[in-house]
N, C-alpha and C. Protein backbone atom coordinates (compact mmCIF):
# COMPACT_ATOMS: atom_id res chain seq x y z
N UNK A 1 106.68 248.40 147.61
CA UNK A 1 107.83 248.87 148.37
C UNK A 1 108.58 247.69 148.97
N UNK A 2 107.89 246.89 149.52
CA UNK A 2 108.63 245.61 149.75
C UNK A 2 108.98 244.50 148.96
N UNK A 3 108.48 244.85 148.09
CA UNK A 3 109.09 244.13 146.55
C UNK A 3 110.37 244.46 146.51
N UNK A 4 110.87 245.65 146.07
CA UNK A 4 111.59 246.88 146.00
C UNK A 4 112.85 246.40 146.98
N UNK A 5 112.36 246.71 148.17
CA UNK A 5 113.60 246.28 149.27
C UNK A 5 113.92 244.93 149.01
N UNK A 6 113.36 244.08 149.24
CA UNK A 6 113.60 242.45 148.78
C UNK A 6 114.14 242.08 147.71
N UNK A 7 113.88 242.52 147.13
CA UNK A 7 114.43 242.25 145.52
C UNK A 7 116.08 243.06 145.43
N UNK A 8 116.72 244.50 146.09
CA UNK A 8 117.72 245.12 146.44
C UNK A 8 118.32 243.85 147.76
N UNK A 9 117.74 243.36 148.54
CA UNK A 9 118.59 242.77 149.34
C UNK A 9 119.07 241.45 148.67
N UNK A 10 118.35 240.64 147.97
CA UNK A 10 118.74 239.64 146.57
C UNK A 10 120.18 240.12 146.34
N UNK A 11 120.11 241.37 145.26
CA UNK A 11 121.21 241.44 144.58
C UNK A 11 122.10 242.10 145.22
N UNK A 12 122.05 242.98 146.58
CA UNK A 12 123.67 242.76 147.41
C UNK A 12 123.52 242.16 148.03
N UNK A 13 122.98 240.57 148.56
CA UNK A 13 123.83 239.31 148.82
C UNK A 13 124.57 238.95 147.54
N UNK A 14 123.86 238.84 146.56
CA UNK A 14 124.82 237.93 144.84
C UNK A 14 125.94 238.80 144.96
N UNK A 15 126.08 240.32 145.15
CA UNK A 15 126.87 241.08 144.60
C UNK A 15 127.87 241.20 145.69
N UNK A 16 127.91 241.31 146.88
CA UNK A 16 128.73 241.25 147.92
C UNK A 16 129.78 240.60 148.02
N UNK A 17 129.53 238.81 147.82
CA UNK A 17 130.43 237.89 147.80
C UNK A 17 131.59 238.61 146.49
N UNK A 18 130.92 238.87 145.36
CA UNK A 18 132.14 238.64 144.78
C UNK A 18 132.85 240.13 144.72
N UNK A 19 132.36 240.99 145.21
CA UNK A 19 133.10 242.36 145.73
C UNK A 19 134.35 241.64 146.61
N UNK A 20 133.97 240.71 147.72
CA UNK A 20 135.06 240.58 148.30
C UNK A 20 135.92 239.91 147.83
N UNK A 21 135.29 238.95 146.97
CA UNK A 21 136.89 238.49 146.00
C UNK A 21 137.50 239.25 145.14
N UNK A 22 136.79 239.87 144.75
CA UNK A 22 137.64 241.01 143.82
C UNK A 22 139.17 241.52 144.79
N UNK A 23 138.72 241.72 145.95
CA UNK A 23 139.84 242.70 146.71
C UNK A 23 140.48 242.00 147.28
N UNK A 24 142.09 242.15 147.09
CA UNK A 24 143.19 241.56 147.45
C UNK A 24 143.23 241.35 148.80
N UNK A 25 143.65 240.88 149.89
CA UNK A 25 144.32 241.02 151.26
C UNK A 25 145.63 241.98 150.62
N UNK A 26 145.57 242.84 152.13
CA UNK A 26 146.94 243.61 151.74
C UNK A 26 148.00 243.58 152.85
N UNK A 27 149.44 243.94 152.26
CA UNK A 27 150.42 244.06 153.20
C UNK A 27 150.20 244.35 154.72
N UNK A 28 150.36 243.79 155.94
CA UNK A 28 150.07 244.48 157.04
C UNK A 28 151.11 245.01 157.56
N UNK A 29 151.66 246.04 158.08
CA UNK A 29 152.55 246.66 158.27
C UNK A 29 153.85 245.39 159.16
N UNK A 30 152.95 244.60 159.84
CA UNK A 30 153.82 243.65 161.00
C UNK A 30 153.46 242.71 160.02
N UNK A 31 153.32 241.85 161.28
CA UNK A 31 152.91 240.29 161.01
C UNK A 31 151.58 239.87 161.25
N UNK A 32 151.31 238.77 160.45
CA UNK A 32 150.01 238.44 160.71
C UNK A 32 149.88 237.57 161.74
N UNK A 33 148.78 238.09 162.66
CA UNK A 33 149.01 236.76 164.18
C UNK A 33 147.66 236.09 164.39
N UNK A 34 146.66 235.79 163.66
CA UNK A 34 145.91 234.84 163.46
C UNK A 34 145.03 234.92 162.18
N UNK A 35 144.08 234.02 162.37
CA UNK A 35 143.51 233.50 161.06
C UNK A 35 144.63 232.86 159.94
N UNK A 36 145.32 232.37 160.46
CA UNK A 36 146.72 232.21 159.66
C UNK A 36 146.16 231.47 158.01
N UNK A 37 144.98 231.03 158.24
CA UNK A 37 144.54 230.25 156.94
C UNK A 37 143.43 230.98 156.63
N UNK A 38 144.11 231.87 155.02
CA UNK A 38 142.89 233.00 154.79
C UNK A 38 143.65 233.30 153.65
N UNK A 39 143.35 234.01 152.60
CA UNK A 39 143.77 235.15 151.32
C UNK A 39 144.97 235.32 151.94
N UNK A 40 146.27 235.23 151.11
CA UNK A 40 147.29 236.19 151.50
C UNK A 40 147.54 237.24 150.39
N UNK A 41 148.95 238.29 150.53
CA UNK A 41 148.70 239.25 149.70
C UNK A 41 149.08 238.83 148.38
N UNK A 42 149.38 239.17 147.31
CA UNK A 42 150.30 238.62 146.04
C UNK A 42 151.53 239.44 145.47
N UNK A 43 152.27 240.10 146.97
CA UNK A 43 153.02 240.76 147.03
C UNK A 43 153.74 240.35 148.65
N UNK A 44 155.05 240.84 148.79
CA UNK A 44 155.45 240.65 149.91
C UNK A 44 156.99 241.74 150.08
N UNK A 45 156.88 242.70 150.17
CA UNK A 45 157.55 243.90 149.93
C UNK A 45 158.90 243.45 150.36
N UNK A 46 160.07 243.28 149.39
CA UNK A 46 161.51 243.02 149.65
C UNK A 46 161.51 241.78 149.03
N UNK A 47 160.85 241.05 149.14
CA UNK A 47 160.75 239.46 148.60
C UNK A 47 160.06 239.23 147.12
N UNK A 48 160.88 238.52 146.91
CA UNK A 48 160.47 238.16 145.15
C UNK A 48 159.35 236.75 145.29
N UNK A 49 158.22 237.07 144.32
CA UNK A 49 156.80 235.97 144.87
C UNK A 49 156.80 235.44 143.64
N UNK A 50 157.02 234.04 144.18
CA UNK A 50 157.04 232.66 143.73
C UNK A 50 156.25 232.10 142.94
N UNK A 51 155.91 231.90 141.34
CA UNK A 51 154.72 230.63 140.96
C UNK A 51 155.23 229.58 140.97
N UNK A 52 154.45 228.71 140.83
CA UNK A 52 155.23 227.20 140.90
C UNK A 52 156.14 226.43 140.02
N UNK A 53 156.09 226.82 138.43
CA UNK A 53 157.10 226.74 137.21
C UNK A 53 158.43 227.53 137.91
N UNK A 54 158.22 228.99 138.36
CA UNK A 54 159.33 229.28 138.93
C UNK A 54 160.17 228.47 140.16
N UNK A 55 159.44 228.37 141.29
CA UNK A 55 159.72 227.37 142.21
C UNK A 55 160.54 225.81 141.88
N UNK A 56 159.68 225.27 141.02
CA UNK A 56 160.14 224.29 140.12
C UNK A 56 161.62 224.32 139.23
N UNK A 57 161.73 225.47 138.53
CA UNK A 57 163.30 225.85 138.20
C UNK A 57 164.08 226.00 139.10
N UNK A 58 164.03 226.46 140.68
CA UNK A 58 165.08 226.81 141.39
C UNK A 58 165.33 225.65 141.92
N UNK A 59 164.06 224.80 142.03
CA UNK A 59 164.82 223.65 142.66
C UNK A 59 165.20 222.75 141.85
N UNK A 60 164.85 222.46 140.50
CA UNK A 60 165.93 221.57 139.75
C UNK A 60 167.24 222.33 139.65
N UNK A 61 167.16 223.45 139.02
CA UNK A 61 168.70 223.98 139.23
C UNK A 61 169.56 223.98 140.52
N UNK A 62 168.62 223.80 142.01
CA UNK A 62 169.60 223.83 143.12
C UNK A 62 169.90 225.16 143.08
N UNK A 63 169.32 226.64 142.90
CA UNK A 63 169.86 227.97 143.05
C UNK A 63 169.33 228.13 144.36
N UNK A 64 168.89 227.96 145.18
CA UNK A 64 168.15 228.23 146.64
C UNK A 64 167.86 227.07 147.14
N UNK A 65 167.87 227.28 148.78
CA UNK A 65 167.06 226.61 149.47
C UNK A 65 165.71 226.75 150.72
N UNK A 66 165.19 225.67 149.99
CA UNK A 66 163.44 225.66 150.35
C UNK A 66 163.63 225.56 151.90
N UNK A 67 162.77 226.19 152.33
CA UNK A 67 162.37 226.26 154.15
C UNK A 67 161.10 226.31 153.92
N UNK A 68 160.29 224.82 154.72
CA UNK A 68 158.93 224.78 154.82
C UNK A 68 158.59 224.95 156.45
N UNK A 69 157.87 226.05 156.46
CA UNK A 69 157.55 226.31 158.13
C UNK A 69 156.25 225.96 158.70
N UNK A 70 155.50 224.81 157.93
CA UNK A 70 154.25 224.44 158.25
C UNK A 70 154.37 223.69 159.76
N UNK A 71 153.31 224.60 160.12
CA UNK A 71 153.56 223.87 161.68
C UNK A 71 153.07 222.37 162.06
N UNK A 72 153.73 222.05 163.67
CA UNK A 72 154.02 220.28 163.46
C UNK A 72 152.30 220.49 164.11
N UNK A 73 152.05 219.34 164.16
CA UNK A 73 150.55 218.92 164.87
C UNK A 73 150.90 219.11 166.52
N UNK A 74 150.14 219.22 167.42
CA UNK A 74 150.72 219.03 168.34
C UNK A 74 150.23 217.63 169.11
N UNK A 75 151.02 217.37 169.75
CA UNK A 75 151.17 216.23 170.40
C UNK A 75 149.59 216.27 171.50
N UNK A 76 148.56 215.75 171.60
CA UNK A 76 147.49 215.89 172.64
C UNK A 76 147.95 215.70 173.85
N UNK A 77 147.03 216.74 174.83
CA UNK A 77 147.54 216.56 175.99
C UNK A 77 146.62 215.47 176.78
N UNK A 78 147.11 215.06 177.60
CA UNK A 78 146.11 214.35 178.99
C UNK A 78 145.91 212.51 177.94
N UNK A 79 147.22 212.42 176.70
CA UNK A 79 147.28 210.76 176.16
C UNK A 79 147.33 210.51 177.71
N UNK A 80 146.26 208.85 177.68
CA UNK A 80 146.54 208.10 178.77
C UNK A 80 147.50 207.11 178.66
N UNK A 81 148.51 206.88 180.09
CA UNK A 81 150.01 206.08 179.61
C UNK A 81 149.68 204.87 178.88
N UNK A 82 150.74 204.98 178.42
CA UNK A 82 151.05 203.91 177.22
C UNK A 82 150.61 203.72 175.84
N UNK A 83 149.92 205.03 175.93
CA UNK A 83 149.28 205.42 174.27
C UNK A 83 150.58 205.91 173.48
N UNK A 84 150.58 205.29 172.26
CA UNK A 84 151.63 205.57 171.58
C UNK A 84 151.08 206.59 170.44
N UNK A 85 151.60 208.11 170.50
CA UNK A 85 151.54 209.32 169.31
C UNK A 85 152.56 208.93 168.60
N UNK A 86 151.79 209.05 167.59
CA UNK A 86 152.49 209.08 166.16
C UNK A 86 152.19 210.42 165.16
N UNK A 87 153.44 210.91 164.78
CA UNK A 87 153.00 212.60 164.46
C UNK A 87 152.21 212.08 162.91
N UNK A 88 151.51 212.92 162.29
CA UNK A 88 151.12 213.03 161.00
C UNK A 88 152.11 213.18 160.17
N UNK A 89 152.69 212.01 159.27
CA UNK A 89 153.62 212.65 158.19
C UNK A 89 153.25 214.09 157.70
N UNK A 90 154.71 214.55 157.00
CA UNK A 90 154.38 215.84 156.47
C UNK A 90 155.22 215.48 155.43
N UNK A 91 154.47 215.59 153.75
CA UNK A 91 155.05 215.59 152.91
C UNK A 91 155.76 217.63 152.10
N UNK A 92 156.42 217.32 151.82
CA UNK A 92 157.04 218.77 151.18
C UNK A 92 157.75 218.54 150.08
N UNK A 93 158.36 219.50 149.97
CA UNK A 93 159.13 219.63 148.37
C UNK A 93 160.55 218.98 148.97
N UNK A 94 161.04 218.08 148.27
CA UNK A 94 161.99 217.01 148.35
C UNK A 94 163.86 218.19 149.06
N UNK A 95 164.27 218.00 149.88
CA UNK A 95 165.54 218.64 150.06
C UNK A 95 164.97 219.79 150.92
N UNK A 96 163.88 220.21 151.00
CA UNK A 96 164.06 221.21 151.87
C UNK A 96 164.26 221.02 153.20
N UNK A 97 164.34 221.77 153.97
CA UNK A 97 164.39 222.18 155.71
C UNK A 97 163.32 222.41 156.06
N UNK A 98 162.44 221.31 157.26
CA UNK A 98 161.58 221.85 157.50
C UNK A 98 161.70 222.64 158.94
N UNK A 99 161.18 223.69 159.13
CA UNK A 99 161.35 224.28 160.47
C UNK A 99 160.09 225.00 160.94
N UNK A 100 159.43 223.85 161.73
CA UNK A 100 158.00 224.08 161.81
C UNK A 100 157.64 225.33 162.72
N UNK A 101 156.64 225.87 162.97
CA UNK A 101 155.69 226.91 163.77
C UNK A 101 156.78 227.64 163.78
N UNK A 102 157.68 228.36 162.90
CA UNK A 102 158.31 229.47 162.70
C UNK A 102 157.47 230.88 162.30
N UNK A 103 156.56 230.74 161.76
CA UNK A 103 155.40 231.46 160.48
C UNK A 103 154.62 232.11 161.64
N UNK A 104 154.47 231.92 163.06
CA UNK A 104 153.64 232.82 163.79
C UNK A 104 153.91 234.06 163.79
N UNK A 105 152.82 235.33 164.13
CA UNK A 105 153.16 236.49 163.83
C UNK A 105 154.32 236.68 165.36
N UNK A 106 153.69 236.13 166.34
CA UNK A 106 154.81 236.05 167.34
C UNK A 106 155.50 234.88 167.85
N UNK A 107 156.74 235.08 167.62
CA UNK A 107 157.74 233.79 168.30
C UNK A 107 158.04 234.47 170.15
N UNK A 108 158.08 233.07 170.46
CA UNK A 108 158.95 233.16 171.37
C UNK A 108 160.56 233.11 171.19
N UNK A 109 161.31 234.11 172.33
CA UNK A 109 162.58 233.85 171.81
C UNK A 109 163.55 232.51 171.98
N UNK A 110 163.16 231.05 172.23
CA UNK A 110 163.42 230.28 171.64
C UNK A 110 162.93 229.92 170.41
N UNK A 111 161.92 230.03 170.06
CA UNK A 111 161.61 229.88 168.49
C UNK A 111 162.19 230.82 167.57
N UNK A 112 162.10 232.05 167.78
CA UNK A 112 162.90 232.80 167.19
C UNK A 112 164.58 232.80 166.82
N UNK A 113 165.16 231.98 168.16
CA UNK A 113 166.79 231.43 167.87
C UNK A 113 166.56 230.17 167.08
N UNK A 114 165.66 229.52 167.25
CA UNK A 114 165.06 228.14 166.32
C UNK A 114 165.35 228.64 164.82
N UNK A 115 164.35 229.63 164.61
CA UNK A 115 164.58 230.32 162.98
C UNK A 115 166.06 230.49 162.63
N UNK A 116 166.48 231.55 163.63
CA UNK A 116 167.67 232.36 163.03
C UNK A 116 168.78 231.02 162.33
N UNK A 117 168.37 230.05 163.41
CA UNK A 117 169.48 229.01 163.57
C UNK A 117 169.56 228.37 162.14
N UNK A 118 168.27 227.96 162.44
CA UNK A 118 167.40 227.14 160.90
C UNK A 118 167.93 228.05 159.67
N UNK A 119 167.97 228.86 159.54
CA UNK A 119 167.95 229.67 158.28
C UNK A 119 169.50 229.66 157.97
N UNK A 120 170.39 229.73 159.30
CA UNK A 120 171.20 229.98 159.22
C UNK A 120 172.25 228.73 158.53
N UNK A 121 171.98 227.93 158.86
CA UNK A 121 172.19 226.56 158.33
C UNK A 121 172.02 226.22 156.91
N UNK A 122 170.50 226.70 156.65
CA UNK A 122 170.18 226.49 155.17
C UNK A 122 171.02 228.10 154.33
N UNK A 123 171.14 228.87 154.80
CA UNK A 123 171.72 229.65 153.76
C UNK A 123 173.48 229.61 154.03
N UNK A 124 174.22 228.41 154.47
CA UNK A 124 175.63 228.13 154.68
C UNK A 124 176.07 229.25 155.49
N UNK A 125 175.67 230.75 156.04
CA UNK A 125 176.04 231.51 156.49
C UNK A 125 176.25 232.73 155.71
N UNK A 126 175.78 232.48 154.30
CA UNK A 126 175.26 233.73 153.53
C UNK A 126 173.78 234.41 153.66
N UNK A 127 174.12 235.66 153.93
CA UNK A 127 172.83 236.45 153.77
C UNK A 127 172.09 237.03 152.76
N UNK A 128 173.27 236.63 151.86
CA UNK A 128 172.60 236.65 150.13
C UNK A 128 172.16 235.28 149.08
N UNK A 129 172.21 234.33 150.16
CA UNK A 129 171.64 233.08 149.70
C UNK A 129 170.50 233.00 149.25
N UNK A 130 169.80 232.47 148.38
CA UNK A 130 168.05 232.46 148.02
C UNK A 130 167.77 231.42 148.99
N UNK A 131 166.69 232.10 149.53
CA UNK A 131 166.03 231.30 150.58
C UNK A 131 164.07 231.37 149.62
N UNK A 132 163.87 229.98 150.05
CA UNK A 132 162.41 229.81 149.42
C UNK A 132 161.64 229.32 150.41
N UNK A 133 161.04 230.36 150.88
CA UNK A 133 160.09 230.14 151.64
C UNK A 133 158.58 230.02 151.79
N UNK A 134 158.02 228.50 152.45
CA UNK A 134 157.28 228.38 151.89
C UNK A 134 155.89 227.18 152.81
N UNK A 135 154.77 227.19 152.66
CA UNK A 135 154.10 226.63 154.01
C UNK A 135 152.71 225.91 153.08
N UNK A 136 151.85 226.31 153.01
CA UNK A 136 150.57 225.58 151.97
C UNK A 136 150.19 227.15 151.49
N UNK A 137 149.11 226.99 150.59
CA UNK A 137 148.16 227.60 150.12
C UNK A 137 147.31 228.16 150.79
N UNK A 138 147.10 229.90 150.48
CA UNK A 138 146.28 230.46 151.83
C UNK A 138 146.79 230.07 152.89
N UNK A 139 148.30 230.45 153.13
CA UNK A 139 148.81 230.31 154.99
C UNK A 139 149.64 231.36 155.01
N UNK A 140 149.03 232.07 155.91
CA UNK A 140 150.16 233.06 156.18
C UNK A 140 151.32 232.94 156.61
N UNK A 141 151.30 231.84 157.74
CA UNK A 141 152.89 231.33 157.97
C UNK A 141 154.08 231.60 157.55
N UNK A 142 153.85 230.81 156.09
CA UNK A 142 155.10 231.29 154.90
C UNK A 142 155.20 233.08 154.96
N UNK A 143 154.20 233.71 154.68
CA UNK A 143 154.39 235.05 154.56
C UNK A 143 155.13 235.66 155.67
N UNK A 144 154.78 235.28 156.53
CA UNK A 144 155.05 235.82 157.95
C UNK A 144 156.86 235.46 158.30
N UNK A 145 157.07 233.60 158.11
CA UNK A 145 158.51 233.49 158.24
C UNK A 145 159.09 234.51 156.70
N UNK A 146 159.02 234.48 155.60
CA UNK A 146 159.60 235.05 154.47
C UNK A 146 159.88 236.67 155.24
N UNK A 147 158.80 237.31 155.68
CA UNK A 147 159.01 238.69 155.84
C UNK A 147 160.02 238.76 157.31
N UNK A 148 160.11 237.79 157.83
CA UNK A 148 161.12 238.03 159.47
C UNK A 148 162.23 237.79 158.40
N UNK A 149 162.34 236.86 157.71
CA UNK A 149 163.86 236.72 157.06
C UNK A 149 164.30 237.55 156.43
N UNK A 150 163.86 238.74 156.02
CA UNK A 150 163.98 239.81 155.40
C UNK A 150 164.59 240.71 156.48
N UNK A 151 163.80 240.55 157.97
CA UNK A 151 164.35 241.53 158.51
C UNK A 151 165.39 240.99 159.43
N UNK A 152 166.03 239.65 159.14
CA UNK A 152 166.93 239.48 159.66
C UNK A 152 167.77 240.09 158.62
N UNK A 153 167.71 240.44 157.74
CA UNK A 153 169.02 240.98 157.12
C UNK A 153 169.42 240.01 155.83
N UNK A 154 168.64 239.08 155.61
CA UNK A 154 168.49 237.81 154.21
C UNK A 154 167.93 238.84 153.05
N UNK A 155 169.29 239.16 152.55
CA UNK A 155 168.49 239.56 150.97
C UNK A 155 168.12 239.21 149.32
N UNK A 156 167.91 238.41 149.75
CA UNK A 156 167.31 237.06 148.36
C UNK A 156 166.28 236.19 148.85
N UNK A 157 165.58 237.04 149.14
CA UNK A 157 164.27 235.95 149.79
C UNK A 157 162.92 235.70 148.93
N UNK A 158 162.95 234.61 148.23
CA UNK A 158 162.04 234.71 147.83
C UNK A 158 160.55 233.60 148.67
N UNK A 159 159.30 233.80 148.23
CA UNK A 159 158.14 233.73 148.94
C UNK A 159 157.14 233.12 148.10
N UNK A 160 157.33 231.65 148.21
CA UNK A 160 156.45 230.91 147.19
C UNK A 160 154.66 230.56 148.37
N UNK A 161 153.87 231.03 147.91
CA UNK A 161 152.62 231.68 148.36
C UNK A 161 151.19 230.61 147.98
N UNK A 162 152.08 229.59 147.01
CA UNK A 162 151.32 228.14 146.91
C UNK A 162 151.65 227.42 147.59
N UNK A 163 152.88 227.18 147.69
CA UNK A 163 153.64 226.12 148.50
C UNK A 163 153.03 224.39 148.44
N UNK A 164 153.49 223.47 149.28
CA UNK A 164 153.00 222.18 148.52
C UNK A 164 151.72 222.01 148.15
N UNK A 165 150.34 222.89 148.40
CA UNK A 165 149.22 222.57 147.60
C UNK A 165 150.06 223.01 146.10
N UNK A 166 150.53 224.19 145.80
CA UNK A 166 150.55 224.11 144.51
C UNK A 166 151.73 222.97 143.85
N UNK A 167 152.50 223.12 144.19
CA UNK A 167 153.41 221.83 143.94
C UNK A 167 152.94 220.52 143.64
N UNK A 168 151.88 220.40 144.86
CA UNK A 168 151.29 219.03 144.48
C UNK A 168 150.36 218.85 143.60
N UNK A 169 149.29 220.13 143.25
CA UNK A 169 148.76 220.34 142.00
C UNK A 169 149.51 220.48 140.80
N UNK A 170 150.46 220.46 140.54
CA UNK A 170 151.21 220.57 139.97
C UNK A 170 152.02 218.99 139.22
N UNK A 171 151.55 218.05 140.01
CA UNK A 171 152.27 216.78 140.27
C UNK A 171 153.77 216.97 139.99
N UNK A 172 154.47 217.31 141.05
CA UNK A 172 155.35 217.38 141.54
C UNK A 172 155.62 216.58 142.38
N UNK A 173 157.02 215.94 142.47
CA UNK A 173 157.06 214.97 143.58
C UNK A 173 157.44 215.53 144.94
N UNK A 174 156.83 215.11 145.78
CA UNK A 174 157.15 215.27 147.47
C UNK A 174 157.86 214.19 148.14
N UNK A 175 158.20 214.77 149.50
CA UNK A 175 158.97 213.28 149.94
C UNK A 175 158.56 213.93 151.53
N UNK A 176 158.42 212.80 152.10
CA UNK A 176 158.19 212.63 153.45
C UNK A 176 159.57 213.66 154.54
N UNK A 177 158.91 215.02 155.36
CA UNK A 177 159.83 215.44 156.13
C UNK A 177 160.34 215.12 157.50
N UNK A 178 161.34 215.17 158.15
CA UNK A 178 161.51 215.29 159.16
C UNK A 178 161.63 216.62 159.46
N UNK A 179 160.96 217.23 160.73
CA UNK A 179 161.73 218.50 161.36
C UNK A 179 162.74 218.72 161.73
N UNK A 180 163.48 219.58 161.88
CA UNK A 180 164.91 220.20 162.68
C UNK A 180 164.29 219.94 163.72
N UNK A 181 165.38 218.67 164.44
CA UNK A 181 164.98 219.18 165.87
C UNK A 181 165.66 220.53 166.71
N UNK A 182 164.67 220.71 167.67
CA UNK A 182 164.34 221.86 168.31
C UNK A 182 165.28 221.47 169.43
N UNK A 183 166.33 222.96 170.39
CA UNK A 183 166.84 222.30 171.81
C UNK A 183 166.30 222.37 172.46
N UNK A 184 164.69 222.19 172.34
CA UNK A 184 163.82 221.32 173.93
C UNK A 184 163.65 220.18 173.41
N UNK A 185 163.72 219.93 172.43
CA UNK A 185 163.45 217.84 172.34
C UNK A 185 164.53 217.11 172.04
N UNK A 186 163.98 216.17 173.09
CA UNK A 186 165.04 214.86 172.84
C UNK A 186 165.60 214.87 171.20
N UNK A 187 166.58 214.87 170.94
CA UNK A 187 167.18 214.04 169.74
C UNK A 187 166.95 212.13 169.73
């Protein structure tokens, strides 16, 4: 009998793990507001989802523009004076906008005028502009900014769901970003 049980608890540990890969993450009705680095869905309802050959055509053709919302590092608190921070480069897909910690399930409403602003800029003031939105691999971020841009009323949004891991697997070239600055920081 305890053979029996032991030998059943064996094969649903082996069998468990890959039950859960089998099953997708799915749409959440809102936004996602943590674990931001996890499975996302392979759908994003209103938004057209991105592989990287595709991604790759829009931006040699120039039909859209890329918004990377990977968030910035933050600055540590309690540096002792005269320590000089230096942010972590952030490499991305060459020409885009980056407009960092946009991708939370909740903004504040300066971050949220941050987005509108940001977006607003990159799509010239069309709401039918292709917007490509887009953060790393397994980040919800991207999902999260792609689906607010949707409900700002952006209808060409598409939602590349690799973002520079796949790009860079891809060997694709990147180029070093700057952020939009934000109106709480110095310019």
């Amino acid at each position: 009998m305890k053979r029996h049980l032991a030998a059943a608890l064996v094969v649903a540990a082996l069998v468990a793990p890959a039950l859960a890969q089998q099953q997708e993450p799915f749409e959440p009705e809102g936004y996602r507001t943590d674990n931001y680095r996890a499975p996302v869905p392979a759908t994003l309802a209103g938004a057209r989802v991105l592989t990287t050959a595709q991604a790759e055509a829009i931006w040699h053709e120039k039909r859209g523009a890329f918004i990377d919302v990977m968030p910035r590092p933050p600055k540590p608190r309690n540096l002792p004076a005269g320590t000089v921070w230096r942010d972590t480069p952030r490499f991305d897909i060459p020409g885009s906008i980056w407009l960092p910690d946009t991708g939370y399930g909740t903004l504040p409403p300066a971050m949220d005028d941050y987005f509108r602003r940001g977006l607003e800029r990159a799509s010239h003031g069309s709401k039918s502009a292709l917007l490509v939105i887009y953060c790393l691999a397994d980040c919800w971020m991207s999902w999260n900014a792609a689906k607010r841009a949707l409900a700002y009323g952006y209808a060409n949004v598409a939602w590349y769901p690799d973002g520079t891991d796949g790009w860079e697997r891809a060997r694709l070239m990147t180029a070093e970003a700057q952020p939009e600055p934000r109106p709480d920081e110095g310019k």
